[in-house]
C-alpha atoms as a PDB file:
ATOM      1  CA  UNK A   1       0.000   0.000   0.000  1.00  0.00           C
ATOM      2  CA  UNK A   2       1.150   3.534  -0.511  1.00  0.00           C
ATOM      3  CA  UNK A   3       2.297   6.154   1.973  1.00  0.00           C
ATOM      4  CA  UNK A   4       0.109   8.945   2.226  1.00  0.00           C
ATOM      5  CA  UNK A   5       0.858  12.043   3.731  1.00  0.00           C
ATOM      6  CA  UNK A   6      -0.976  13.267   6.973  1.00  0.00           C
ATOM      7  CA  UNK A   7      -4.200  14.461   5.969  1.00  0.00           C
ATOM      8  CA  UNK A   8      -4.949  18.261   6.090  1.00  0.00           C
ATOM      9  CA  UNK A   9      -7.783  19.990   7.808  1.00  0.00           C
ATOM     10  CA  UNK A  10     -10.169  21.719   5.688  1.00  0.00           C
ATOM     11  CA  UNK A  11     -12.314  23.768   8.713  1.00  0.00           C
ATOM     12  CA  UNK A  12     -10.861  27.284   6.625  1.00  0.00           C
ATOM     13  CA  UNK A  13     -14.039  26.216   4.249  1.00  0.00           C
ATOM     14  CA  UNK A  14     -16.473  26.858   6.435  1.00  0.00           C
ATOM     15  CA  UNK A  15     -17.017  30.258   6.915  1.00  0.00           C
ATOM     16  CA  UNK A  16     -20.512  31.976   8.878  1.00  0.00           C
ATOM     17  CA  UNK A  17     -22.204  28.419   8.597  1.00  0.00           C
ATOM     18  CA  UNK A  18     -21.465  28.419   5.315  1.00  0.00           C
ATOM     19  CA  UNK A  19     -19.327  25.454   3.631  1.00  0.00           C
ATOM     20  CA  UNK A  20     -17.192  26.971   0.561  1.00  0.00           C
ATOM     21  CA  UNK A  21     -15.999  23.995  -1.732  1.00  0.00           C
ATOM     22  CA  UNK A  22     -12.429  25.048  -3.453  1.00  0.00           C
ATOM     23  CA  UNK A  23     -10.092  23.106  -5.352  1.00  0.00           C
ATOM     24  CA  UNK A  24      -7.259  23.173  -7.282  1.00  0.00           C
ATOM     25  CA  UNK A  25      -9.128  20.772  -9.724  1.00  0.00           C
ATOM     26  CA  UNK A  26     -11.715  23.759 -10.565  1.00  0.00           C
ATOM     27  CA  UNK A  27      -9.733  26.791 -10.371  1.00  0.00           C
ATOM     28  CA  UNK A  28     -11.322  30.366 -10.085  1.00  0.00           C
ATOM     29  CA  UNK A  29     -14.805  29.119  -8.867  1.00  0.00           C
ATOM     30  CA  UNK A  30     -16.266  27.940  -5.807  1.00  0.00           C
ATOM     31  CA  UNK A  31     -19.747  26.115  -4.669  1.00  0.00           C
ATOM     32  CA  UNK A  32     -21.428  26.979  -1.585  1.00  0.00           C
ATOM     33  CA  UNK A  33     -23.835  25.306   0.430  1.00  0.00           C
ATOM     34  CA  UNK A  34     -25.428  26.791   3.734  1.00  0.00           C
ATOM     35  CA  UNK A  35     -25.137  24.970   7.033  1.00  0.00           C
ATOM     36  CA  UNK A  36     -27.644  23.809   9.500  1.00  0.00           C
ATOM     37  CA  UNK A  37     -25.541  21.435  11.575  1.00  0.00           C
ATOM     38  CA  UNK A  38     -22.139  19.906  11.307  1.00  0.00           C
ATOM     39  CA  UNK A  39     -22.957  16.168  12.321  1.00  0.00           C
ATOM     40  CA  UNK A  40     -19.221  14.838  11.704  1.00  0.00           C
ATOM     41  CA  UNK A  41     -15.524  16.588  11.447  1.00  0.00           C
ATOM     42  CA  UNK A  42     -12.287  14.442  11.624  1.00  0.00           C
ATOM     43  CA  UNK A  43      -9.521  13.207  10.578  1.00  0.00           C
ATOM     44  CA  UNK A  44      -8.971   9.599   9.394  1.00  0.00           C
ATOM     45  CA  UNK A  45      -5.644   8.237   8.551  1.00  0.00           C
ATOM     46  CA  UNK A  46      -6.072   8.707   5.222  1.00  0.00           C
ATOM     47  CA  UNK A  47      -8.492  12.278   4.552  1.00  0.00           C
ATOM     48  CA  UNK A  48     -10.429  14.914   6.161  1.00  0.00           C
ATOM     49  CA  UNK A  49     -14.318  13.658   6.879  1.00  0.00           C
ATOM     50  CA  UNK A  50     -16.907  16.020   7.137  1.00  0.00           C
ATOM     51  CA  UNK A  51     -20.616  15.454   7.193  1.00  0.00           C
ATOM     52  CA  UNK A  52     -23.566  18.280   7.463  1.00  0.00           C
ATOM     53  CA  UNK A  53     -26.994  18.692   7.269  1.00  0.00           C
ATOM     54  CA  UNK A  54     -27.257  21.803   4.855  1.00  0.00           C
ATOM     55  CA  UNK A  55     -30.485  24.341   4.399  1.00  0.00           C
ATOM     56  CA  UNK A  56     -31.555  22.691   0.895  1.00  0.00           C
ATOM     57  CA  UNK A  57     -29.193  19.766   0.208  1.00  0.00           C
ATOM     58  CA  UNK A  58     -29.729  17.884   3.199  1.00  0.00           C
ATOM     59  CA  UNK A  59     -27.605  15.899   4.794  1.00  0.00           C
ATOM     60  CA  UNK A  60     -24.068  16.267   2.930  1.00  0.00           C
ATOM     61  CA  UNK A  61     -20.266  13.811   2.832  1.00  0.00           C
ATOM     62  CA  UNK A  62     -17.060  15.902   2.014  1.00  0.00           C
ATOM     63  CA  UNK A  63     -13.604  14.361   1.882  1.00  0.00           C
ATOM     64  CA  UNK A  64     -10.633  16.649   1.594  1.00  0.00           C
ATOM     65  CA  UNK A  65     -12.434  19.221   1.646  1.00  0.00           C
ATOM     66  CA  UNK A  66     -14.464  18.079  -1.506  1.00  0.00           C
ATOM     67  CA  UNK A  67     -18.533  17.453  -1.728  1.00  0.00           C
ATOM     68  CA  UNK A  68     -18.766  13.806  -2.064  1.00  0.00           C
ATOM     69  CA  UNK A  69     -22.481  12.892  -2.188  1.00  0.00           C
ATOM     70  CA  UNK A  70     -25.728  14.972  -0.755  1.00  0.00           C
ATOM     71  CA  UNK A  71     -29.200  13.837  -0.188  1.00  0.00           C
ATOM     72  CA  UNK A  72     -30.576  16.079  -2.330  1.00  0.00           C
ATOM     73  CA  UNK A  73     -28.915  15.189  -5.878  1.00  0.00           C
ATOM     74  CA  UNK A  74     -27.077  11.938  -5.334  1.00  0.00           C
ATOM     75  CA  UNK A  75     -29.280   9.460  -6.766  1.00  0.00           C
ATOM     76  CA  UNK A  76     -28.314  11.030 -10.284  1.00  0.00           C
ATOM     77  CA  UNK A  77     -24.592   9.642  -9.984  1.00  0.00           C
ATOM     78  CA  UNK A  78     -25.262   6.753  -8.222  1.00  0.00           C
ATOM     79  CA  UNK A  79     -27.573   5.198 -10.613  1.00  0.00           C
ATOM     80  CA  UNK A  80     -25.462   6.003 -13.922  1.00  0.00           C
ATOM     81  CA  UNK A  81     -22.629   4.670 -12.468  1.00  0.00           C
ATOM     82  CA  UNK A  82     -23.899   1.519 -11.685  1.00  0.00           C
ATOM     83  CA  UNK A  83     -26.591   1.245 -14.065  1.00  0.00           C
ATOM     84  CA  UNK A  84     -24.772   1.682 -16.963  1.00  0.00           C
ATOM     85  CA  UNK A  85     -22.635  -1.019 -16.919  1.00  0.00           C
ATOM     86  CA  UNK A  86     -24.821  -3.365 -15.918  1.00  0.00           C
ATOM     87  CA  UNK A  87     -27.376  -3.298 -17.692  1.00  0.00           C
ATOM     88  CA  UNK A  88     -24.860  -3.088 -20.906  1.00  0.00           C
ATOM     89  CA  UNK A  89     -23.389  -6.088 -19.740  1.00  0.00           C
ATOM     90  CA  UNK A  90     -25.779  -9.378 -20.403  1.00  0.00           C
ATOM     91  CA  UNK A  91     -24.931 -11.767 -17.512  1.00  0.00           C
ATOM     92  CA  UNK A  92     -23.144  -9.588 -14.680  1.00  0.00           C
ATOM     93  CA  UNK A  93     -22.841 -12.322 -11.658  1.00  0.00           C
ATOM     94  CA  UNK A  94     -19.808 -10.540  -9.535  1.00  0.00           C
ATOM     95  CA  UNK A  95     -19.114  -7.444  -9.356  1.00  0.00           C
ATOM     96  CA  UNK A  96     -16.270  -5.181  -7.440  1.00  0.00           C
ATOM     97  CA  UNK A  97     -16.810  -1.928  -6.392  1.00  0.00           C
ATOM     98  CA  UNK A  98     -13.515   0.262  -5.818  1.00  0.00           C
ATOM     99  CA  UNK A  99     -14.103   3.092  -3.208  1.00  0.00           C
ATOM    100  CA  UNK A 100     -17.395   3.712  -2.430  1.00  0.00           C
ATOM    101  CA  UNK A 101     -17.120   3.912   0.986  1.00  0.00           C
ATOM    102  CA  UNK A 102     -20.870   5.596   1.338  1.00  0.00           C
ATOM    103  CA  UNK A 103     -22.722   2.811   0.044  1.00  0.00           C
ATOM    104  CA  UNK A 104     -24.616   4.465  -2.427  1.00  0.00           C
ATOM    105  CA  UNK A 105     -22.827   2.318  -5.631  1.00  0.00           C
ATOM    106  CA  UNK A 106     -23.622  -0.471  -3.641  1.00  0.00           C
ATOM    107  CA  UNK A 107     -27.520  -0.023  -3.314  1.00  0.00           C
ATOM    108  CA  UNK A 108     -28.206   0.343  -7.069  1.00  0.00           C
ATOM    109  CA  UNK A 109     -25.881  -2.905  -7.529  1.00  0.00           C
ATOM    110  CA  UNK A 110     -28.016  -4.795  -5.210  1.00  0.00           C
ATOM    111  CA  UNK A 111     -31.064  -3.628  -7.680  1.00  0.00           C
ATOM    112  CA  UNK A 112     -29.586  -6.584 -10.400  1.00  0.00           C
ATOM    113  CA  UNK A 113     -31.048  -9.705  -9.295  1.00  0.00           C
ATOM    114  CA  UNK A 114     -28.780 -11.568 -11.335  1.00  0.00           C
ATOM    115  CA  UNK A 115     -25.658 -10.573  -9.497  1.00  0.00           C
ATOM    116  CA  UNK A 116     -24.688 -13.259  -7.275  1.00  0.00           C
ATOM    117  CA  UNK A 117     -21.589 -11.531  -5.407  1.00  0.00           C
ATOM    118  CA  UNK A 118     -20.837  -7.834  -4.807  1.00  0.00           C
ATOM    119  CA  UNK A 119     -17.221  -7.209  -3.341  1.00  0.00           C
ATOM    120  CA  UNK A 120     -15.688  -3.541  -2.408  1.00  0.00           C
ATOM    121  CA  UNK A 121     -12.794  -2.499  -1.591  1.00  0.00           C
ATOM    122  CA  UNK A 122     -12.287   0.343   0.408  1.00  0.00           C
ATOM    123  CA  UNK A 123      -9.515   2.021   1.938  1.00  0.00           C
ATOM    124  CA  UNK A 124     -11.017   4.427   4.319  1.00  0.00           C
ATOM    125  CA  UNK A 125     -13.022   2.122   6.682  1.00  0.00           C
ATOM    126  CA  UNK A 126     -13.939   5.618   8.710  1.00  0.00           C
ATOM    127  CA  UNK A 127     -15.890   6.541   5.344  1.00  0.00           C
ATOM    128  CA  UNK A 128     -17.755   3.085   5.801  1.00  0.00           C
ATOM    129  CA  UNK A 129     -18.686   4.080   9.413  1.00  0.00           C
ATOM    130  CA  UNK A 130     -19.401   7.643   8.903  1.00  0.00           C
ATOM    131  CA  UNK A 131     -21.974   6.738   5.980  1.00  0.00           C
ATOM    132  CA  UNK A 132     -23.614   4.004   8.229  1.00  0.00           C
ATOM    133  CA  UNK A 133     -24.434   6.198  10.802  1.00  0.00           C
ATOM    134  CA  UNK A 134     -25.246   9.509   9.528  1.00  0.00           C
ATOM    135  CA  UNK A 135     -26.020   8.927   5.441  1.00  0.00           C
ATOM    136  CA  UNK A 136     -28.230   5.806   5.701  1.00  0.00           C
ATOM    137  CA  UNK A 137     -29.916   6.434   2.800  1.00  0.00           C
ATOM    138  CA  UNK A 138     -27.037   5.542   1.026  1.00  0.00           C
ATOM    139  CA  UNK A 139     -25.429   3.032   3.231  1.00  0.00           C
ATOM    140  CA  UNK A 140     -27.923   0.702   3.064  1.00  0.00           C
ATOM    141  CA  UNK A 141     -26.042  -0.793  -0.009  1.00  0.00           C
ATOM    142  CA  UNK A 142     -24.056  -2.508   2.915  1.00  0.00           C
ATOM    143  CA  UNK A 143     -26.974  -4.656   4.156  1.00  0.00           C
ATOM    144  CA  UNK A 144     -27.333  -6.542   1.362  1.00  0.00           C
ATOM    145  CA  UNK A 145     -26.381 -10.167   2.038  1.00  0.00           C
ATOM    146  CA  UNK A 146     -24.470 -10.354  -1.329  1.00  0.00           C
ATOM    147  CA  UNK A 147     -22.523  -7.575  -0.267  1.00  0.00           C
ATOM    148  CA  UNK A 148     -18.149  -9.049   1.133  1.00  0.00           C
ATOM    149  CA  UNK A 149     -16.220  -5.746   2.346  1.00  0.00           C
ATOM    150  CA  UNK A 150     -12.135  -5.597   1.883  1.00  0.00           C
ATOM    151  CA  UNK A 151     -10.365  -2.933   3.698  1.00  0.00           C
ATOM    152  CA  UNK A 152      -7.573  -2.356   1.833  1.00  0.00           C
ATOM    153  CA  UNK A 153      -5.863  -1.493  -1.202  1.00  0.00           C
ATOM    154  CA  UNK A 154      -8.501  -1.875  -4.410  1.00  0.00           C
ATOM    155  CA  UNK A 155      -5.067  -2.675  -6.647  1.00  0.00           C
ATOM    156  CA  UNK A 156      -3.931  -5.380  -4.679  1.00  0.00           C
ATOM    157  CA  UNK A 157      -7.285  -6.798  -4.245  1.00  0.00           C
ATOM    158  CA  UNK A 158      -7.280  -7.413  -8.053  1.00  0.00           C
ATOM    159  CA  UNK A 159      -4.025  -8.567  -8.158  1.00  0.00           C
ATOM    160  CA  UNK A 160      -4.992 -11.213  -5.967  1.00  0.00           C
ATOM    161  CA  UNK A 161      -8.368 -11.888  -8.036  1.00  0.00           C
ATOM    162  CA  UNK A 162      -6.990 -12.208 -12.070  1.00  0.00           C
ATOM    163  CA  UNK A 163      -9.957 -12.386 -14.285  1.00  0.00           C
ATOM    164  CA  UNK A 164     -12.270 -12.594 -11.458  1.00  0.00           C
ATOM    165  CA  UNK A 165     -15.217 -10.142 -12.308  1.00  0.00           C
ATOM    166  CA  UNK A 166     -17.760  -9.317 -14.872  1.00  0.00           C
ATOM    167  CA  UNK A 167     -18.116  -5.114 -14.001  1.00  0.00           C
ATOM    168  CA  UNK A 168     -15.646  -3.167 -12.054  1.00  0.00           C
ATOM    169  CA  UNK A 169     -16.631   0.022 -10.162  1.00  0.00           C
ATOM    170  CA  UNK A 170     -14.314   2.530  -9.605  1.00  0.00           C
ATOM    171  CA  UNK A 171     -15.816   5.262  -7.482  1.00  0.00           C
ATOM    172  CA  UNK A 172     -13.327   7.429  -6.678  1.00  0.00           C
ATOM    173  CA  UNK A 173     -13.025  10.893  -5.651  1.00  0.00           C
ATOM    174  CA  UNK A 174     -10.782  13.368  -7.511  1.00  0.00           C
ATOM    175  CA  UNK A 175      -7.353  12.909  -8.376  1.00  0.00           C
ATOM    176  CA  UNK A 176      -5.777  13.906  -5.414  1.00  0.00           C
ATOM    177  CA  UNK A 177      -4.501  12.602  -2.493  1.00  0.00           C
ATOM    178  CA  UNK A 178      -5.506   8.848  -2.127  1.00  0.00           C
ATOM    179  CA  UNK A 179      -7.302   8.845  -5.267  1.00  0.00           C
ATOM    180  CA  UNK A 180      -4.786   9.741  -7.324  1.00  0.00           C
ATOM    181  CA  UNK A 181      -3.140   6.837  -8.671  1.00  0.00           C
ATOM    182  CA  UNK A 182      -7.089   5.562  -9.512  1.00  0.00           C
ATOM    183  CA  UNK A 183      -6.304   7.794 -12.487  1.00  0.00           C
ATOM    184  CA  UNK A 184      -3.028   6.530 -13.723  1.00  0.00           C
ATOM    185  CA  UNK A 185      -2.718   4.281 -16.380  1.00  0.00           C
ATOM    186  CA  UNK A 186      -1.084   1.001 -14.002  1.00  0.00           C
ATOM    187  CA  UNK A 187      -4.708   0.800 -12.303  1.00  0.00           C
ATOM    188  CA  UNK A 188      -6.729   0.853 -15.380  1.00  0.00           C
ATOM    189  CA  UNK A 189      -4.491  -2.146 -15.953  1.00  0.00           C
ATOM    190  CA  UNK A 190      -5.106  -3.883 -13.346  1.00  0.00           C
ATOM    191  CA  UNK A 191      -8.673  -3.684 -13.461  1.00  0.00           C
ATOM    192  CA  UNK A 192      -8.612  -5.201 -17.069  1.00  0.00           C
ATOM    193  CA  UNK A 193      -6.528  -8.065 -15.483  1.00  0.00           C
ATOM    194  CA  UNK A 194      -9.238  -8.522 -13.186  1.00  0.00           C
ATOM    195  CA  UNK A 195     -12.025  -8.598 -15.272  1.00  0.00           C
ATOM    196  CA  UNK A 196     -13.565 -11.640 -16.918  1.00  0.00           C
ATOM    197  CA  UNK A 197     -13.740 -12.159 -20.742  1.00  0.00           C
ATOM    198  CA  UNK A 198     -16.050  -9.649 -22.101  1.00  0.00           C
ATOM    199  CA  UNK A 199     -16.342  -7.828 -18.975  1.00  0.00           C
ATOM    200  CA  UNK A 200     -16.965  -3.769 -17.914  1.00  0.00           C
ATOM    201  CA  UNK A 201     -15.069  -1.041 -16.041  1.00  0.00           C
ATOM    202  CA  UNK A 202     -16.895   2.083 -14.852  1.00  0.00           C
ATOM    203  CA  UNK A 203     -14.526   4.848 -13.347  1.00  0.00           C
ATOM    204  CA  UNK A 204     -15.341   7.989 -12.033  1.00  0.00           C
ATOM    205  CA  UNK A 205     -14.817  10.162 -15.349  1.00  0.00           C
ATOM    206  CA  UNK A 206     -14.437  14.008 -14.040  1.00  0.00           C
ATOM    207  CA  UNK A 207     -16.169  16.811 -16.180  1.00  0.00           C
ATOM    208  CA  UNK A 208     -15.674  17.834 -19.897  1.00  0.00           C
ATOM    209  CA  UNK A 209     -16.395  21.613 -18.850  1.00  0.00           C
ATOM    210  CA  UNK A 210     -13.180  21.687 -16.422  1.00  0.00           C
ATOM    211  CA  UNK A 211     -11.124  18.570 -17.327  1.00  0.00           C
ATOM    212  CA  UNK A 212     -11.084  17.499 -20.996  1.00  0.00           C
ATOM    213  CA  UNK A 213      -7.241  17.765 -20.478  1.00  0.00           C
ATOM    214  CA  UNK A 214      -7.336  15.042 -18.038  1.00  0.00           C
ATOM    215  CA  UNK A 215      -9.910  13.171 -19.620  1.00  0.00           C
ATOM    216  CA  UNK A 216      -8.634  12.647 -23.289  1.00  0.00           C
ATOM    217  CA  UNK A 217      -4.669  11.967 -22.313  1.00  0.00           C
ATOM    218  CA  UNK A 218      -6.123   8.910 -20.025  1.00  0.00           C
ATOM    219  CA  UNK A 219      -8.728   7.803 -22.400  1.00  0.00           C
ATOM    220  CA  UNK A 220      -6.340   7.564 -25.592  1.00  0.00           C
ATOM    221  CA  UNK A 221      -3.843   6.093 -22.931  1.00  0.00           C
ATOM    222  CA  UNK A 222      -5.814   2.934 -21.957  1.00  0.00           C
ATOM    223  CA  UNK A 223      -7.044   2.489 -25.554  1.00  0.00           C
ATOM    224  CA  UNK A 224      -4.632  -0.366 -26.013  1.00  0.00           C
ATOM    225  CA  UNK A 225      -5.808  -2.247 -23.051  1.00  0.00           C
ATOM    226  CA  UNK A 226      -9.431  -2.430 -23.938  1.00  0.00           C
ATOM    227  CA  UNK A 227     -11.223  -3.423 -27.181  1.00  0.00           C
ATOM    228  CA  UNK A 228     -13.932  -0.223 -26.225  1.00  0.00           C
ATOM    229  CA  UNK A 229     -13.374   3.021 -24.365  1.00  0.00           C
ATOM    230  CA  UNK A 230     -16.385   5.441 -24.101  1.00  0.00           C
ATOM    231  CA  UNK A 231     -17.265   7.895 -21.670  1.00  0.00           C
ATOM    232  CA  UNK A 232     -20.765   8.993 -20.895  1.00  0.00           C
ATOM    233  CA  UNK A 233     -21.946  12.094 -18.321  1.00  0.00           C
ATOM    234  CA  UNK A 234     -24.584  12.916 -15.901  1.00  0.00           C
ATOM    235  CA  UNK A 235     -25.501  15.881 -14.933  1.00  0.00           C
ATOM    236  CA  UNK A 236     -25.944  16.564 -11.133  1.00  0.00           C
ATOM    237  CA  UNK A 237     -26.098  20.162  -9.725  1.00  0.00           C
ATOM    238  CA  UNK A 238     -24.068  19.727  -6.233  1.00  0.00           C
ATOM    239  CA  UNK A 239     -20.445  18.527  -8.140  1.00  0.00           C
ATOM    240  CA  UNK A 240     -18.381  21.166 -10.061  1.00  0.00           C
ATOM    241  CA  UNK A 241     -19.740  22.998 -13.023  1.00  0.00           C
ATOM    242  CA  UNK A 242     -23.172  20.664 -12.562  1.00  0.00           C
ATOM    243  CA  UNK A 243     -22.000  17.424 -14.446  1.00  0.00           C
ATOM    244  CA  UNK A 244     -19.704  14.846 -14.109  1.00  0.00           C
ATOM    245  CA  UNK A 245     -18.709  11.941 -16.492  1.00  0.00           C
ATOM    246  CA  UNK A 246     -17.751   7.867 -16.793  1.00  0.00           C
ATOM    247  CA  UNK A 247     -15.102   6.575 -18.646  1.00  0.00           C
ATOM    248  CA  UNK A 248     -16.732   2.870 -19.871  1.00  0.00           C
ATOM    249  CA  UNK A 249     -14.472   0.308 -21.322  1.00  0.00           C
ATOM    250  CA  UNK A 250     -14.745  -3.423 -22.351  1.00  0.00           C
ATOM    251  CA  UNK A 251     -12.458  -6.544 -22.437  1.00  0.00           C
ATOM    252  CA  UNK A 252     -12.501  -8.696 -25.565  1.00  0.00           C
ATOM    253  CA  UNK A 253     -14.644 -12.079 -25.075  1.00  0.00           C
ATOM    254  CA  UNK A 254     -15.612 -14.491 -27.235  1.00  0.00           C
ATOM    255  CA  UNK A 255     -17.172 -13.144 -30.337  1.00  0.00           C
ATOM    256  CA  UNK A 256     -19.640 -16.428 -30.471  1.00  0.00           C
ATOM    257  CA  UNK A 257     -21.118 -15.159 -26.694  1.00  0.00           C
ATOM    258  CA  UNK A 258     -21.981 -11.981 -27.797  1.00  0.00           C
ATOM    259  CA  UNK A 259     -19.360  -9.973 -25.248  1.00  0.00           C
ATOM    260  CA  UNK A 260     -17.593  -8.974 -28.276  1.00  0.00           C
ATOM    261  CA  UNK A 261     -16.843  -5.479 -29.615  1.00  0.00           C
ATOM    262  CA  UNK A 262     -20.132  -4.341 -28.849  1.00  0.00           C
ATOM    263  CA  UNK A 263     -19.522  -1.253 -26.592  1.00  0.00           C
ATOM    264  CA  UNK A 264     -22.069  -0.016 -23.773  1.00  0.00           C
ATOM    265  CA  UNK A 265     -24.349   2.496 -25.375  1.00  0.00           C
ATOM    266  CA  UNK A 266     -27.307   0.687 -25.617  1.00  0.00           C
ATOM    267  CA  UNK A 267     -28.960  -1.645 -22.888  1.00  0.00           C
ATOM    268  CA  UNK A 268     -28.457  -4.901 -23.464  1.00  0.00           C
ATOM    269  CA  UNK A 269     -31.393  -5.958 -20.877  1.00  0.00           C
ATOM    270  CA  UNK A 270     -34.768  -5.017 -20.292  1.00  0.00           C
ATOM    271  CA  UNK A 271     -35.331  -2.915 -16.941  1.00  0.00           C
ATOM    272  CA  UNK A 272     -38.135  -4.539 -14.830  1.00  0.00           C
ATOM    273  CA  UNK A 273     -40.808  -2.346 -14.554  1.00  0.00           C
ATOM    274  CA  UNK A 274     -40.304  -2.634 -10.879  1.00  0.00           C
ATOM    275  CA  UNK A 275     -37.175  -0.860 -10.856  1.00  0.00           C
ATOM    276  CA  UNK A 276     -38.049   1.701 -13.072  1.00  0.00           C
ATOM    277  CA  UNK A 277     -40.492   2.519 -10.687  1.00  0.00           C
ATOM    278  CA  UNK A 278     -37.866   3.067  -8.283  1.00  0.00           C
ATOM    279  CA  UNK A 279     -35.328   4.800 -10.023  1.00  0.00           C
ATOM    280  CA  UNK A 280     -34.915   8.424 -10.427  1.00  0.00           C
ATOM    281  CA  UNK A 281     -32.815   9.319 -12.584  1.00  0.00           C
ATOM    282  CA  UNK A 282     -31.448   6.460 -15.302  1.00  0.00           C
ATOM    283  CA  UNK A 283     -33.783   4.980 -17.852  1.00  0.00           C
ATOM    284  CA  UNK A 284     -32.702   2.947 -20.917  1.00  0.00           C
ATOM    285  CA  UNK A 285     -33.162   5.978 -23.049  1.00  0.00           C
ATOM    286  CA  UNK A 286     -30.856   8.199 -20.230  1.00  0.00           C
ATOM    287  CA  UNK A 287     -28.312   5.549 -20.869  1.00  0.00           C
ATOM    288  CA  UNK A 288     -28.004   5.921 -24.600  1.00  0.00           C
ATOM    289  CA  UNK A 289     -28.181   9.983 -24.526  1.00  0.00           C
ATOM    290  CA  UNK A 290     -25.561   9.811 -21.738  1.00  0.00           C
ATOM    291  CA  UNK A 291     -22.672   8.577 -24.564  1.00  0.00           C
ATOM    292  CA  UNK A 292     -23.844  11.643 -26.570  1.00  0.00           C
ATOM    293  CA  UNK A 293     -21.407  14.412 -25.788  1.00  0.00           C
ATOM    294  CA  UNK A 294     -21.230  18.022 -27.013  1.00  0.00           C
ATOM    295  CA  UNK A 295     -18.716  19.015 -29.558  1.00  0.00           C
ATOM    296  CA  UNK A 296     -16.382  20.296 -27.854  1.00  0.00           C
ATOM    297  CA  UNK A 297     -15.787  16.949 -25.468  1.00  0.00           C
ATOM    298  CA  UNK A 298     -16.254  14.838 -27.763  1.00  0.00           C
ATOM    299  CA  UNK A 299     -13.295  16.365 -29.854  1.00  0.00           C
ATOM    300  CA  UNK A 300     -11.061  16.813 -27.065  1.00  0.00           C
ATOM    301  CA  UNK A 301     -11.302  13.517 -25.606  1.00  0.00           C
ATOM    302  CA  UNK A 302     -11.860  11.460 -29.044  1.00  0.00           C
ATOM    303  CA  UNK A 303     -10.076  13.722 -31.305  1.00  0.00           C
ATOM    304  CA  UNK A 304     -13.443  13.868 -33.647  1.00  0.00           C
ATOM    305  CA  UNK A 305     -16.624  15.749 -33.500  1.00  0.00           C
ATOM    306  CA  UNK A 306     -19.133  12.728 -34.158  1.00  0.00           C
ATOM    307  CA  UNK A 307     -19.010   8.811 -33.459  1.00  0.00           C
END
C-alpha cells in the first residue's frame, strides 16, 4: 500500500455556517452550500471527513475538503454509475466496487437480481462508518447479504483476483490525495486483469467543462488495453460545473457469446418495470443519450466531433 501524507484539515471552508468547496481541480470558482448542523468533522488516517446537514441539500459527505455525495442530488450519480454497466453487460454475476465507501454504488448494484456476489474495496473504513451512521440512505447498499467488504488497497485486491469479475466500479473521488493513482494508467491495468472475458469497467470520469485535459490523455492512454473506451456524463447540480462523467471500457470475449466489440451504449437488458419505478434518474433511453457528448468533449477527448 502507498504512503500517504498526513491528511490536512479543511475547517478554513467553512465560513458563517457556510461550507465553501475550493479546489485546485476547478480553479477560479467555488460552490457553496449553507449549514444547518455539522454532524461529523475528523480526521482519518487517510483524509479529512466532514458530514452536514445543509439548508436545501440535506444531509451532505465531504472528503478533503471536496462534496462527495448529498441527499438532495445523489441518486443522479449513483444510478449512472452503476446502471450503466450493468445493464450493458448481459450476464453480470460478480461485481467489485472500488471506493465507495458511502454505500450508495452499492444499493443500485443490489437492484440486479442476477448478481450473485458484490465485493468492495475500500480504503477508508472511517468513510464506511461515517456513511452508516449519519447517510443511511445511502449506506444501506451494505446490508445486502451479497454484499463481502475488503479494507484495503482496491489494486492489490485485483491482483490477488486475475480475471475474477464481470463489471468493475471505480468510485473514486478526484485525483488527489488517495485517489490519485485511480487515475493513472497502471490501475486501469489492473482492473482489465481482473475482469472476466467480455467484462466492464466504470470509473469515475471528471467533467468535460473543467477537465477534458485530463480526460482525453487517459482515455487515448488505456485504448490499447481495452477493445472499447467510451465515456458517458450525468448531470448533477451539487459537483463542479453541474455534471460529471464515466469513462466505460470493455475486455474482448468471445465473439460467439456476444461480449464482443459491442460497446455499452445501448442496454443490453430489459429494466423490470419494478425498478423503473424506483429509479430516479437512469432509464434505458438516459443511458443511450448519456454517450452523446457536445462538440467540444467529444473532440477533445476522441479527437473527432461525431461517433
Amino acid at each position: 500500500m502507498a504512503d500517504f501524507p498526513p491528511p490536512q484539515d479543511h475547517s478554513h471552508l467553512i465560513i458563517d455556517n457556510w461550507f465553501h468547496e475550493r479546489g485546485p481541480l476547478w480553479p477560479g470558482q467555488s460552490f457553496s452550500l449553507q449549514i444547518n448542523k455539522i454532524l461529523h468533522h475528523a480526521r482519518s488516517p487517510y483524509q479529512d471527513i466532514l458530514v452536514f446537514d445543509s439548508a436545501h441539500h440535506g444531509k451532505v459527505l465531504v472528503l478533503d475538503g471536496v462534496i462527495q455525495c448529498t441527499e438532495r442530488d445523489e441518486f443522479a450519480y449513483q444510478e449512472m454509475m452503476a446502471h450503466i454497466p450493468l445493464f450493458a453487460h448481459p450476464n453480470p454475476r460478480r461485481v467489485l466496487v472500488v471506493g465507495g465507501g458511502d454505500g450508495g454504488v452499492l444499493r443500485e448494484i443490489a437492484r440486479h437480481p442476477a448478481v450473485e456476489e458484490i465485493c468492495i474495496c475500500e480504503l477508508d473504513e472511517q468513510v464506511i462508518e461515517v456513511s452508516k451512521k449519519y447517510l443511511p440512505f445511502m449506506a444501506v447498499g451494505f446490508d445486502d447479504p451479497r454484499v463481502k467488504v475488503h479494507i484495503m488497497d482496491g489494486a492489490k485486491f485485483m491482483e490477488e483476483n486475475q480475471a475474477s469479475f464481470d463489471v468493475i466500479i471505480t468510485d473514486s473521488s478526484d485525483p488527489v490525495g488517495p485517489a490519485s493513482v485511480l487515475f493513472e494508467t497502471p490501475f486501469y491495468k489492473a482492473m482489465h486483469d481482473s475482469l472476466r472475458e467480455g467484462g466492464i469497467v466504470c470509473t469515475q470520469g471528471e467533467c468535460v467543462w473543467l477537465h477534458v485535459d485530463l480526460i482525453g490523455p487517459l482515455v487515448r492512454a488505456v485504448r490499447p488495453l481495452f477493445e472499447t473506451v467510451e465515456y458517458a456524463y450525468c448531470t448533477i447540480p451539487s459537483y463542479p460545473s453541474g455534471q460529471i462523467g464515466f469513462i466505460i471500457a470493455t475486455k474482448a470475449g468471445d465473439s460467439d457469446s456476444g461480449k464482443s466489440g459491442r460497446g455499452c451504449k445501448e442496454p443490453v437488458r430489459e429494466v423490470g418495470e419494478e425498478v423503473l419505478r424506483e429509479l430516479r434518474y437512469y432509464t434505458p433511453e438516459i443511458h443511450k443519450a448519456a454517450f452523446v457528448l457536445p462538440a467540444f468533449a467529444q473532440k477533445a477527448i476522441f479527437g473527432e466531433t461525431s461517433k
